[in-house]
Structures are given as C-alpha cells and as structure tokens.
N, C-alpha and C. Protein backbone atom coordinates (compact mmCIF):
# COMPACT_ATOMS: atom_id res chain seq x y z
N UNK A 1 0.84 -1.17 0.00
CA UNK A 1 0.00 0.00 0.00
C UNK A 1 0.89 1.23 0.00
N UNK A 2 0.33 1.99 -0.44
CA UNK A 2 1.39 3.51 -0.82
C UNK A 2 0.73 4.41 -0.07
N UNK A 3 1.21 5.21 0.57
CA UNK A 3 0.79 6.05 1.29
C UNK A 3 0.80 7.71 1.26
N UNK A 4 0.31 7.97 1.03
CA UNK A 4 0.16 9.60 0.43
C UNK A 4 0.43 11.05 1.68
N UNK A 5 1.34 11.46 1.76
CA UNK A 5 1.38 12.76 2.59
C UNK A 5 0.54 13.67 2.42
N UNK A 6 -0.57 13.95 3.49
CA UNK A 6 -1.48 14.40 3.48
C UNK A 6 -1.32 16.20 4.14
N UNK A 7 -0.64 16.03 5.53
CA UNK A 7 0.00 17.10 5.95
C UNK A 7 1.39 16.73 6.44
N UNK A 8 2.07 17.79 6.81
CA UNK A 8 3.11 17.83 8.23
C UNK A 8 2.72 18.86 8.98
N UNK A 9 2.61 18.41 10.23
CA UNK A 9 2.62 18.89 11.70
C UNK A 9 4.11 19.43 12.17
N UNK A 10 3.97 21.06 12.61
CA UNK A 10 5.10 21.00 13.40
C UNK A 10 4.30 21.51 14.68
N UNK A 11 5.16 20.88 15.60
CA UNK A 11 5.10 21.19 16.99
C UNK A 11 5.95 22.23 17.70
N UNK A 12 5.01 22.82 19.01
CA UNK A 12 5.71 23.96 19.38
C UNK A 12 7.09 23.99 20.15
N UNK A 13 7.73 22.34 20.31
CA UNK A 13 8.81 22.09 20.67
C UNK A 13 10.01 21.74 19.74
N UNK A 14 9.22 22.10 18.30
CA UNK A 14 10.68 21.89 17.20
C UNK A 14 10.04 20.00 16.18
N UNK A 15 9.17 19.45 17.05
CA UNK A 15 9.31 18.17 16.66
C UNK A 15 8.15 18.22 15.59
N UNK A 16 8.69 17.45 14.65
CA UNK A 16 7.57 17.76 13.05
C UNK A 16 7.35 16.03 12.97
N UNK A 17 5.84 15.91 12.31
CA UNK A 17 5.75 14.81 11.84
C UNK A 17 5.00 14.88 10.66
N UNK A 18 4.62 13.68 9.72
CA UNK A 18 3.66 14.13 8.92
C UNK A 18 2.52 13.21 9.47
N UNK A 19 1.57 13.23 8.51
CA UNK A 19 0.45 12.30 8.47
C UNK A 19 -0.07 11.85 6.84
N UNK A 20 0.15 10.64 6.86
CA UNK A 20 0.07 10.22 5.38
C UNK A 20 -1.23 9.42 5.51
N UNK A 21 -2.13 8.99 4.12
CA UNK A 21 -3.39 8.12 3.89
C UNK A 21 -2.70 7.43 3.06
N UNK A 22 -3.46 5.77 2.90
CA UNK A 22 -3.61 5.24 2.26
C UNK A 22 -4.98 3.85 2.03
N UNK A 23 -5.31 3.84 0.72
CA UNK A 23 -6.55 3.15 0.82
C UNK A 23 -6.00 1.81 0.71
N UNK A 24 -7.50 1.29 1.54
CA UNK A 24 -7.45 -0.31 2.15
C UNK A 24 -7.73 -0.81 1.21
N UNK A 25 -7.56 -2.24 0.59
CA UNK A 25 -8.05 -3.01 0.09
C UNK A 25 -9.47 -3.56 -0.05
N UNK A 26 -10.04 -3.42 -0.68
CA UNK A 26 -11.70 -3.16 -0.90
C UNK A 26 -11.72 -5.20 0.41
N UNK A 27 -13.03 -5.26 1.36
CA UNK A 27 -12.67 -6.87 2.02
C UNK A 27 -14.00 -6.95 2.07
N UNK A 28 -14.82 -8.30 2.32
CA UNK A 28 -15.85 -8.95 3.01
C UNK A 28 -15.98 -8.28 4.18
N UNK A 29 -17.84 -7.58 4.53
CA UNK A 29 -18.04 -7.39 5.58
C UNK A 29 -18.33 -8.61 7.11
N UNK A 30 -17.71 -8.07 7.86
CA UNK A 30 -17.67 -9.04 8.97
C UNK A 30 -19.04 -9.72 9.60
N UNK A 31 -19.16 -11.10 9.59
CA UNK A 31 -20.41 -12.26 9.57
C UNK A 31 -21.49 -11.14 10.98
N UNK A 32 -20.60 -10.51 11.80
CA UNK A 32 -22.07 -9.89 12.41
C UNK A 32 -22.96 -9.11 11.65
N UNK A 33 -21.79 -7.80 11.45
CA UNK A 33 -22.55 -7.20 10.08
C UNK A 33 -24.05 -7.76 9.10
N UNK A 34 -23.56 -8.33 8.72
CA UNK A 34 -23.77 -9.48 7.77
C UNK A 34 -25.32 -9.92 8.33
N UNK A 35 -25.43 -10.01 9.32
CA UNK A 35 -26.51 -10.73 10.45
C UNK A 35 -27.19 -9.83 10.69
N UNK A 36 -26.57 -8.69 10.95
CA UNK A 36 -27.35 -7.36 11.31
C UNK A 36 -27.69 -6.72 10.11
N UNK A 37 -27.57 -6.84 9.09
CA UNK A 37 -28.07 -6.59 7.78
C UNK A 37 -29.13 -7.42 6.83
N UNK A 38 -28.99 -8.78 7.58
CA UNK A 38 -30.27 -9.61 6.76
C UNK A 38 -31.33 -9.28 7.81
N UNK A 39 -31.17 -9.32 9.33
CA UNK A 39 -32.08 -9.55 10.32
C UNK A 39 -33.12 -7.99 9.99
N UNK A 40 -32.47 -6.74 9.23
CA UNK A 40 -33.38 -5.44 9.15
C UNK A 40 -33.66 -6.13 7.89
N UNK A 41 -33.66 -6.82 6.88
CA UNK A 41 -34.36 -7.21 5.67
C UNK A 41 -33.71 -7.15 4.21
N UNK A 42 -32.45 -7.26 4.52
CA UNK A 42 -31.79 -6.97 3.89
C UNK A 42 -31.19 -8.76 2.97
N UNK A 43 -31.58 -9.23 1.26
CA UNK A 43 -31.16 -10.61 1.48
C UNK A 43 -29.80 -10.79 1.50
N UNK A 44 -29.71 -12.28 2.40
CA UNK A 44 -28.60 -12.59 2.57
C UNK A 44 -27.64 -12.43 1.72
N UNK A 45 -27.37 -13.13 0.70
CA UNK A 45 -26.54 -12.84 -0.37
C UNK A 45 -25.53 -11.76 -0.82
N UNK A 46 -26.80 -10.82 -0.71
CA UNK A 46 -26.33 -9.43 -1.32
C UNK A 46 -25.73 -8.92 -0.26
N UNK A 47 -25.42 -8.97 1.16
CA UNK A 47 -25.25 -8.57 2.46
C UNK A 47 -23.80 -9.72 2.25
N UNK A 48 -23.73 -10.85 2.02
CA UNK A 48 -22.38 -11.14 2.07
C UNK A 48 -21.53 -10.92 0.79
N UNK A 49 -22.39 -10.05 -0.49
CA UNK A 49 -21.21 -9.77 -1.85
C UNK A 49 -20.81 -8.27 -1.01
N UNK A 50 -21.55 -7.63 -0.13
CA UNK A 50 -21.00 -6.28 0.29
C UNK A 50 -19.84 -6.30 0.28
N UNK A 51 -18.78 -5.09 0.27
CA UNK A 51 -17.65 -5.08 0.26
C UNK A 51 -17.00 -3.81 1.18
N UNK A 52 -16.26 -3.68 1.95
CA UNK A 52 -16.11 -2.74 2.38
C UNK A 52 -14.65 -1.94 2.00
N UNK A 53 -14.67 -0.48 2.05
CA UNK A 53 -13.00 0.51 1.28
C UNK A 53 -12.63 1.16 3.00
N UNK A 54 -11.93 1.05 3.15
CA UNK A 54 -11.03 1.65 4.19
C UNK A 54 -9.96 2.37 4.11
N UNK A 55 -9.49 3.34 4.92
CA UNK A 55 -8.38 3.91 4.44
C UNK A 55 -7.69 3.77 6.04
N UNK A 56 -6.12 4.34 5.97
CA UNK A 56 -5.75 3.76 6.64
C UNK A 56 -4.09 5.41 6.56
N UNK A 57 -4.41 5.56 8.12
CA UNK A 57 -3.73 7.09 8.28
C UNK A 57 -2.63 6.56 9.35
N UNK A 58 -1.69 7.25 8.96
CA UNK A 58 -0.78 7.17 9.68
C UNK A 58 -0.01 8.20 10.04
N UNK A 59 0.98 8.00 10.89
CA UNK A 59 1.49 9.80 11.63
C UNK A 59 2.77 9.05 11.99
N UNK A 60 3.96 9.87 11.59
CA UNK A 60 4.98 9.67 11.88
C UNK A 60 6.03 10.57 12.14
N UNK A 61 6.70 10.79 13.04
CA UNK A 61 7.96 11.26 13.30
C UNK A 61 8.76 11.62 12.53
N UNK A 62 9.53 13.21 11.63
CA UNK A 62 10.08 13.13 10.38
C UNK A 62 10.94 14.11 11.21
N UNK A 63 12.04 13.36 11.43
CA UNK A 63 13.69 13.91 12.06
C UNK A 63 13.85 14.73 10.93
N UNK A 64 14.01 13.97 9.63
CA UNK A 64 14.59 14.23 8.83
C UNK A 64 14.12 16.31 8.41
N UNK A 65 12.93 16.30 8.97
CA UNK A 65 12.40 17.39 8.77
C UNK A 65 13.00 18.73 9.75
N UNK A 66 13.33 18.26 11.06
CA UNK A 66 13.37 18.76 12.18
C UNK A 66 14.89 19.58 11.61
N UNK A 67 15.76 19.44 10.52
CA UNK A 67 17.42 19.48 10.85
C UNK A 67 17.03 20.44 9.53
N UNK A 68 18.19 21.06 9.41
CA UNK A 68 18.68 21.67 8.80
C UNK A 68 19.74 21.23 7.61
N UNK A 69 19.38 20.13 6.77
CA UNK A 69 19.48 19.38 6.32
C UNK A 69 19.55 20.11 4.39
N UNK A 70 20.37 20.16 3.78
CA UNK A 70 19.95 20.85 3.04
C UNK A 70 19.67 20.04 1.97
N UNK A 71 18.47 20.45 1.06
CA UNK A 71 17.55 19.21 0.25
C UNK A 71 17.16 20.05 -1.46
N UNK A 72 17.16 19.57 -2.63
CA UNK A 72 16.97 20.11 -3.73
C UNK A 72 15.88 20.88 -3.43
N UNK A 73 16.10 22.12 -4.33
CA UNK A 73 14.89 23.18 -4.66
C UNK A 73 13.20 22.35 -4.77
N UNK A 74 13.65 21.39 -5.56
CA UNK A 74 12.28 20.45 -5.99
C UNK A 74 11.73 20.20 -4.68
N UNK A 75 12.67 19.13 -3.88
CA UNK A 75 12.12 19.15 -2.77
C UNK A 75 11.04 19.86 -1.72
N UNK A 76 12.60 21.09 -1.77
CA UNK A 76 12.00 22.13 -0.54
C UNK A 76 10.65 22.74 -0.91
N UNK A 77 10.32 22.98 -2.67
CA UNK A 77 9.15 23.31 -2.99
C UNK A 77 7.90 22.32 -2.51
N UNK A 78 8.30 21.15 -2.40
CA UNK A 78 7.11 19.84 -2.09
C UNK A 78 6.90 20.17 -1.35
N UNK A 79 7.91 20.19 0.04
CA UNK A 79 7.56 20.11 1.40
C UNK A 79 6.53 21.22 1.46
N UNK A 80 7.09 22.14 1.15
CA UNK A 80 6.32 23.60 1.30
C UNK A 80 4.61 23.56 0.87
N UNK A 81 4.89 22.89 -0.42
CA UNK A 81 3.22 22.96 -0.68
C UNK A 81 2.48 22.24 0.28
N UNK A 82 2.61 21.11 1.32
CA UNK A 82 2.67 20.45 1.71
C UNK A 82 2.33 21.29 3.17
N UNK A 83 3.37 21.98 3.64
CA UNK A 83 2.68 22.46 4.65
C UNK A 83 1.75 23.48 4.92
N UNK A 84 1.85 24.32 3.59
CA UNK A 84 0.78 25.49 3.28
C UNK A 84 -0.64 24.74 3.06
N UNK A 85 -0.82 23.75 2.85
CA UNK A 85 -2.17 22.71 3.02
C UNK A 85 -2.75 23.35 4.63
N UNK A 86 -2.37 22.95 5.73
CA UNK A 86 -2.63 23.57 7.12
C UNK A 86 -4.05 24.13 7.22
C-alpha cells in the first residue's frame, strides 16, 4: 500500500511529523454485520457480496524534517506545498 502525505505537523517544541493516507483493500463485511443486515431485511446474499473501502492514516515522526538538512529546490518546494495545506 502507498501512502500519500497528506500534511506535516510541526510542533511547538521543534518536533515535526507528517500524516500520510492510504486506501485499504476493498474486504468482506464481517459475519455480524452481515446478520445485522439480513435480520433489518436486507437478502442474505447481497449482504455477504457487500464489500467494504477503508483507508488507513498514519502519523509519523520526520527527524529528517526537524534538521537543517539541506535538500533540492524540488524538494524544498514539495515540502512547502505540503505544509501550506494547514
């Protein structure tokens, strides 16, 4: 799964992270579900072809961000668009 940078966070102590998405693998809804969807009238069948999309966020720690690190123009432009999102 690939994960997409959504923002970066900096914190008021210097420490930056980002937060990236990525989508889940379309899966079978889980047999309660499933139960609780035929039992309101829903037929069985069609209640177990359901499928469910998830996404899936993550937040991480980016040192690499925190330093003074010096990084191509291209780069520094990414990051930037990136945090002007906010």
């Amino acid at each position: 799964m690939k994960f997409k940078i959504e923002k970066i966070i900096e914190a008021k102590d210097g420490r930056v992270f980002t937060v990236s998405r990525g989508d889940l693998l379309p899966s079978n809804l889980p047999q309660q579900a499933i139960d609780d969807l035929v039992a309101q009238g829903m037929d069985q069948e069609e209640a177990e072809n359901l499928k469910t999309k998830g996404v899936s966020i993550r937040i991480m720690r980016a040192k690499h961000l925190e330093t003074d690190v010096v990084v191509s123009p291209a780069t520094e432009d990414l990051i930037n668009q990136i945090r002007d999102k906010k």
